[in-house]
Protein backbone atom coordinates (compact mmCIF):
# COMPACT_ATOMS: atom_id res chain seq x y z
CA UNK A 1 -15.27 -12.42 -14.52
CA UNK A 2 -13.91 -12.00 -17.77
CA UNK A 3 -11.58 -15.13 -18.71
CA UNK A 4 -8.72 -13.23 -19.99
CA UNK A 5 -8.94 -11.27 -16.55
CA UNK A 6 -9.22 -14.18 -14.95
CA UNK A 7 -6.42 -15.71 -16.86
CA UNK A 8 -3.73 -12.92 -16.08
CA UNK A 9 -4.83 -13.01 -12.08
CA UNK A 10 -3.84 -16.62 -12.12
CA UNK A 11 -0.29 -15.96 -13.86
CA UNK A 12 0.29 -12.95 -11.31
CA UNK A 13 -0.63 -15.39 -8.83
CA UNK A 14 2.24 -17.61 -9.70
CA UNK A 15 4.97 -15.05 -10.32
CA UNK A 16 4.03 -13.73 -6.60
CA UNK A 17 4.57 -17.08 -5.24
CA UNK A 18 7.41 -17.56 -7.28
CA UNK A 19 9.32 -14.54 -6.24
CA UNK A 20 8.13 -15.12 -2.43
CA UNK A 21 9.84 -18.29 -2.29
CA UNK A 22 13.29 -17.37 -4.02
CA UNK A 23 13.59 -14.22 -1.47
CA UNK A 24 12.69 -16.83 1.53
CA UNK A 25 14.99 -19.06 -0.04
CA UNK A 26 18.07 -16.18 -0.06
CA UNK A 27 16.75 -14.99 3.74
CA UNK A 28 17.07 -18.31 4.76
CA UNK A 29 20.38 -19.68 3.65
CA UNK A 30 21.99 -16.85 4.76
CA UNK A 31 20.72 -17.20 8.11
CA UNK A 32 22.18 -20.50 8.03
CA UNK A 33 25.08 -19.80 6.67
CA UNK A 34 26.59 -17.14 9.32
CA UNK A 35 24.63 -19.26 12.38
CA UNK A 36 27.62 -20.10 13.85
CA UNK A 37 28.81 -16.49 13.24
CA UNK A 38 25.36 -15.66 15.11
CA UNK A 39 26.27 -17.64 18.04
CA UNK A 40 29.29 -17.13 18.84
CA UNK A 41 29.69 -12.81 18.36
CA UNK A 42 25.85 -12.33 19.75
CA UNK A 43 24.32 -15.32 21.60
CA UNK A 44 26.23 -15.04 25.12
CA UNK A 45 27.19 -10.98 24.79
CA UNK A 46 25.64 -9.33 27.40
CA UNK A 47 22.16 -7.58 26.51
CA UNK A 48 22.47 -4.26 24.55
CA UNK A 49 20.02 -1.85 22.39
CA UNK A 50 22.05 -3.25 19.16
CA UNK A 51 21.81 -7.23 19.77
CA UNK A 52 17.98 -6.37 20.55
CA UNK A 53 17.94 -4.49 17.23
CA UNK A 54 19.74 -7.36 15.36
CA UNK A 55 18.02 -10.36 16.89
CA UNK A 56 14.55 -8.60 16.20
CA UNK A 57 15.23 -7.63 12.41
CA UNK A 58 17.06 -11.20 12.04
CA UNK A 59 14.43 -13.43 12.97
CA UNK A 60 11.16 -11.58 12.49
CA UNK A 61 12.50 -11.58 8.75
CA UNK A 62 12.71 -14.89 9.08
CA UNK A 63 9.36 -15.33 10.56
CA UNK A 64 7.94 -13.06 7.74
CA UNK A 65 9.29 -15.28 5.01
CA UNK A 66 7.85 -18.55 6.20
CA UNK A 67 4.61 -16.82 6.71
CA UNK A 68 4.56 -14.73 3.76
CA UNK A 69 5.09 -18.20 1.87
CA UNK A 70 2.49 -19.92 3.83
CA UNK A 71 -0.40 -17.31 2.99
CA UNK A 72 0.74 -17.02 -0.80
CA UNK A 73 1.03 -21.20 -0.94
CA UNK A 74 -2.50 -22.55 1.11
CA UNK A 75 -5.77 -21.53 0.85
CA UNK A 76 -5.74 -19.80 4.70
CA UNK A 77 -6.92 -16.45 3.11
CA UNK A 78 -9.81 -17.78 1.65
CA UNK A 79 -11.66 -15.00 2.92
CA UNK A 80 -11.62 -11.28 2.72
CA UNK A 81 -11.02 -10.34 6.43
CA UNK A 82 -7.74 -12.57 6.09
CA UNK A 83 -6.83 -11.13 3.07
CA UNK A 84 -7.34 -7.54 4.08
CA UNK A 85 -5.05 -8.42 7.15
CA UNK A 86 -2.44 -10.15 4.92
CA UNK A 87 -1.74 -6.88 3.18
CA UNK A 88 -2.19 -4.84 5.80
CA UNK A 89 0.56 -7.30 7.91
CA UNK A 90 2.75 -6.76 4.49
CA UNK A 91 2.55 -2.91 4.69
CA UNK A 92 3.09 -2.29 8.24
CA UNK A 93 5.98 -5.24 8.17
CA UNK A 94 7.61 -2.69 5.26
CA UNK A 95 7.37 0.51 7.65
CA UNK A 96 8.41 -0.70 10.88
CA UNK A 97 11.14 -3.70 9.98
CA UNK A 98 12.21 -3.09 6.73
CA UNK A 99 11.98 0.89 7.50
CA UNK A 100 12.13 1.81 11.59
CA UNK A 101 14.36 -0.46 12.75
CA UNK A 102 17.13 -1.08 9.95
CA UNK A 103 17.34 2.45 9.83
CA UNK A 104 18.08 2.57 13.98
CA UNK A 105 20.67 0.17 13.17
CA UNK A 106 22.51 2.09 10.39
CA UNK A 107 21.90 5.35 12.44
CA UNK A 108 24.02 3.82 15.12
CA UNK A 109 26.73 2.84 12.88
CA UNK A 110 27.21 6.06 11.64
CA UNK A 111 27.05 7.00 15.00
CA UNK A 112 29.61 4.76 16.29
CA UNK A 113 31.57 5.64 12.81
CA UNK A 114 31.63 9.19 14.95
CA UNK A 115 32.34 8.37 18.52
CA UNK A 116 28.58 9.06 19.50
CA UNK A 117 29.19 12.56 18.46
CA UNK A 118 25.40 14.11 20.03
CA UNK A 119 25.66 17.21 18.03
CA UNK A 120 25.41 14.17 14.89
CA UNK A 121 23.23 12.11 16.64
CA UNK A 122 20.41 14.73 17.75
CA UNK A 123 19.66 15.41 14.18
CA UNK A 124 19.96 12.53 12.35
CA UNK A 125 17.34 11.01 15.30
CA UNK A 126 15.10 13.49 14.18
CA UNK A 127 15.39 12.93 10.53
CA UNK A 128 14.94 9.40 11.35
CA UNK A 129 11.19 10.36 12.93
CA UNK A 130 10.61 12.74 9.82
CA UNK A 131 11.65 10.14 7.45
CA UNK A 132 9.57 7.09 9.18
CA UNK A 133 6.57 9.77 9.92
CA UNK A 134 5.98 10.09 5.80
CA UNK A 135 6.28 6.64 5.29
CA UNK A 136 4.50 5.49 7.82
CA UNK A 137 1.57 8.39 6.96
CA UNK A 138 1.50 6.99 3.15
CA UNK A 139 1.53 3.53 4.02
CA UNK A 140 -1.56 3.97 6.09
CA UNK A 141 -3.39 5.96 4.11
CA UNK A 142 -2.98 3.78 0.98
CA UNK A 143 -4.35 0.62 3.15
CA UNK A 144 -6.97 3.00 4.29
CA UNK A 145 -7.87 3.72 0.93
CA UNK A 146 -7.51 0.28 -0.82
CA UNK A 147 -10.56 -1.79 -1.74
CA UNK A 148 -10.39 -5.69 -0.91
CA UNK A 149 -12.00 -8.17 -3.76
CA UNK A 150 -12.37 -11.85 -2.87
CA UNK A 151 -12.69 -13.47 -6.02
CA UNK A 152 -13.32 -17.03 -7.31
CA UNK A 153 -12.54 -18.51 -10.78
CA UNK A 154 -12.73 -21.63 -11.36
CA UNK A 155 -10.46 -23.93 -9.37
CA UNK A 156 -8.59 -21.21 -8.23
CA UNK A 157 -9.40 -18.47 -5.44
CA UNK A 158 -7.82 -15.09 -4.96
CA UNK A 159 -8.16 -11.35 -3.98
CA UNK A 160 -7.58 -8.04 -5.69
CA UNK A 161 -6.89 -5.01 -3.77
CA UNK A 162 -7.75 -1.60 -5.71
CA UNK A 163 -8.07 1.89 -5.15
CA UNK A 164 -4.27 1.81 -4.54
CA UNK A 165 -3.30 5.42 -4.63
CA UNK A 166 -0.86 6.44 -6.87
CA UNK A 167 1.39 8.22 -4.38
CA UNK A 168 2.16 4.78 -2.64
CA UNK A 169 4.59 5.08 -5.30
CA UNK A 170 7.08 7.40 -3.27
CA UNK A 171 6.92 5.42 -0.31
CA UNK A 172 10.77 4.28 -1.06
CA UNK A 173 11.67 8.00 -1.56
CA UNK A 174 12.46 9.42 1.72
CA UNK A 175 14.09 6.03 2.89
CA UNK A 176 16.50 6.66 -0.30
CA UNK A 177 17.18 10.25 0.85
CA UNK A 178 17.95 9.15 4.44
CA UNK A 179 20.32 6.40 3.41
CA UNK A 180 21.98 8.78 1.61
CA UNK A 181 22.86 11.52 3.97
CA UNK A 182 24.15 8.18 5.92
CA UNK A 183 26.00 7.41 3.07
CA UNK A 184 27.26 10.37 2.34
CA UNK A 185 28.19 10.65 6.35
CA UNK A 186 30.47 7.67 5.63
CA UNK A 187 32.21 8.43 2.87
CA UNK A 188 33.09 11.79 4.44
CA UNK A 189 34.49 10.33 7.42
CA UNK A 190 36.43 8.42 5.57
CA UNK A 191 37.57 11.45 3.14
CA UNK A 192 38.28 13.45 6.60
CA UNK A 193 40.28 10.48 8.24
CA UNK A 194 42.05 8.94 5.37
CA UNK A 195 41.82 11.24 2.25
CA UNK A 196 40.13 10.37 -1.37
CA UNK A 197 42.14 6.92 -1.48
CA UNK A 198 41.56 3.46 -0.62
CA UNK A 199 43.83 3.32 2.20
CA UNK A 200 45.93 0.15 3.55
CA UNK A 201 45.02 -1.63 6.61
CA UNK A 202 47.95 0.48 8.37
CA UNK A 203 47.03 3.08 7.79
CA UNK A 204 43.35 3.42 8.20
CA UNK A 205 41.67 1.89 11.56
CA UNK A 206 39.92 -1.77 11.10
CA UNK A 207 36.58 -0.46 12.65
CA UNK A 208 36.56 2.80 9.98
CA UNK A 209 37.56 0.31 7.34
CA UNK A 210 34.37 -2.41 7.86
CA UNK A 211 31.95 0.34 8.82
CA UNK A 212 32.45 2.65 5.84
CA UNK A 213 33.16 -0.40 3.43
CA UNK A 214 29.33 -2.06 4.65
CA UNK A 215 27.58 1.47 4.73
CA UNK A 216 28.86 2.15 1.22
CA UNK A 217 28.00 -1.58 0.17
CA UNK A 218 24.75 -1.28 1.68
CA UNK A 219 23.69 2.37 0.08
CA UNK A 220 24.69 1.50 -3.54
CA UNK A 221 22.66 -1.83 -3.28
CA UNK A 222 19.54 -0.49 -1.02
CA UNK A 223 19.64 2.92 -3.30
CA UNK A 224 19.40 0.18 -6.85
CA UNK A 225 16.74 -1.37 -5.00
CA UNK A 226 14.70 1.80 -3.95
CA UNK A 227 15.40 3.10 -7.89
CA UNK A 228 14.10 0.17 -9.35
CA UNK A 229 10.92 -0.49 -7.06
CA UNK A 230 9.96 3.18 -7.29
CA UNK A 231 10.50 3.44 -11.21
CA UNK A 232 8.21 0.04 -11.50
CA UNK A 233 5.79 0.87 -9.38
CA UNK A 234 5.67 4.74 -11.54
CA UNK A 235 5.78 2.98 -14.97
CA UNK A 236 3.60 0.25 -14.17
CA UNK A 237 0.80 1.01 -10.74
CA UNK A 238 0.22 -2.48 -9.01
CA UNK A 239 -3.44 -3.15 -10.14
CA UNK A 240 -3.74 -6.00 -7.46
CA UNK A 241 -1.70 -8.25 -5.17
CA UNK A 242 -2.92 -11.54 -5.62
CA UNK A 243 -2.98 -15.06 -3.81
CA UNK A 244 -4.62 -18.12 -5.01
């Protein structure tokens, strides 16, 4: 292996496990922060298809930072079936956590936002399945198509994956254009209920007030996010995800 190769694996190496701790780090001090929160609005409610929904996004995240952390920090993967599983855990995590079910849970906040309004609800359940369809169909043929490398240099042991296609690029893209017809679904309700202001507490319900205020939070930070993962991954195709 060429040493300047070599040399720029073992710096990607770092910045991975660099960023992988300080977004473990965020994940978990928040979950410690609003613990009590936790326990006392969701612990004792009765059983319901949204604490299901929260408790399973809330602590597989936090089960998929300390083991995301653990692969990128020891020398577990020290072997390409491992490796190839690593990603493949990393993809799939992306498409049915990060994806499937935090888009369930906005879906039913527009539909609460709505009063369970089924002539709402029917649709946007199907462009849910549309949406999660394409991303789950380029997710899985980009791991199909990857190549796994298990390389060693010098002290230090890692594996390339190649062959990614270049389309895994979009995978962001119709996540960003269903969070914005929810978006967009919020901000209307809110034009239709209250008009183009920001109203007072008096006069604009509590419940419309927090659920269009995190929707519109959420959108403007998730769309950023989408914007700048899908421009880097355009201007600049991963050549390899690496772990020492």
């Amino acid at each position: 292996m060429d040493i300047r190769v070599a040399l720029d694996a073992i710096v990607d190496v770092q910045k991975s496990q660099y960023a992988g701790v300080s977004s473990s780090v965020i994940i978990l001090y928040d979950h410690v922060l609003t613990l009590d929160r936790e326990i006392q609005l969701v612990w004792f409610e009765s059983w319901s298809i949204g604490k299901v929904l929260f408790l399973a996004c809330r602590y597989y995240w936090t089960f998929a930072a300390i083991f995301n952390d653990y692969a990128l920090m020891s020398s577990w993967h020290k072997s390409e079936p491992v490796s190839d599983f690593w990603i493949s855990w990393q993809g799939w995590t992306t498409v049915f956590v990060a994806g499937a079910l935090t888009e369930v849970i906005l879906l039913l906040r527009i539909r609460a936002l709505y009063a369970g309004d089924r002539r709402l609800t029917v649709p946007l359940l199907a462009g849910l399945i549309v949406t999660m369809t394409i991303c789950g169909t380029i997710m899985g043929k980009s791991l199909h198509e990857k190549t796994t490398l298990f390389i060693v240099a010098g002290p230090h042991v890692f594996c390339a994956f190649g062959n990614i296609p270049p389309y895994l690029s979009a995978f962001f893209l119709p996540l960003m254009a269903f969070e914005s017809l929810l978006g967009g679904l919020a901000i209307y309700k809110w034009i239709k209920e209250v008009g183009v202001t920001l109203a007072s507490p008096r006069i604009a319900p509590a419940l419309l007030r927090v659920l269009v205020r995190d929707s519109v939070i959420y959108f403007i930070v998730m769309t950023l996010s989408y914007v700048v993962t899908a421009v880097v991954w355009f201007e600049a195709p991963v050549r390899s995800c690496l772990l020492q």
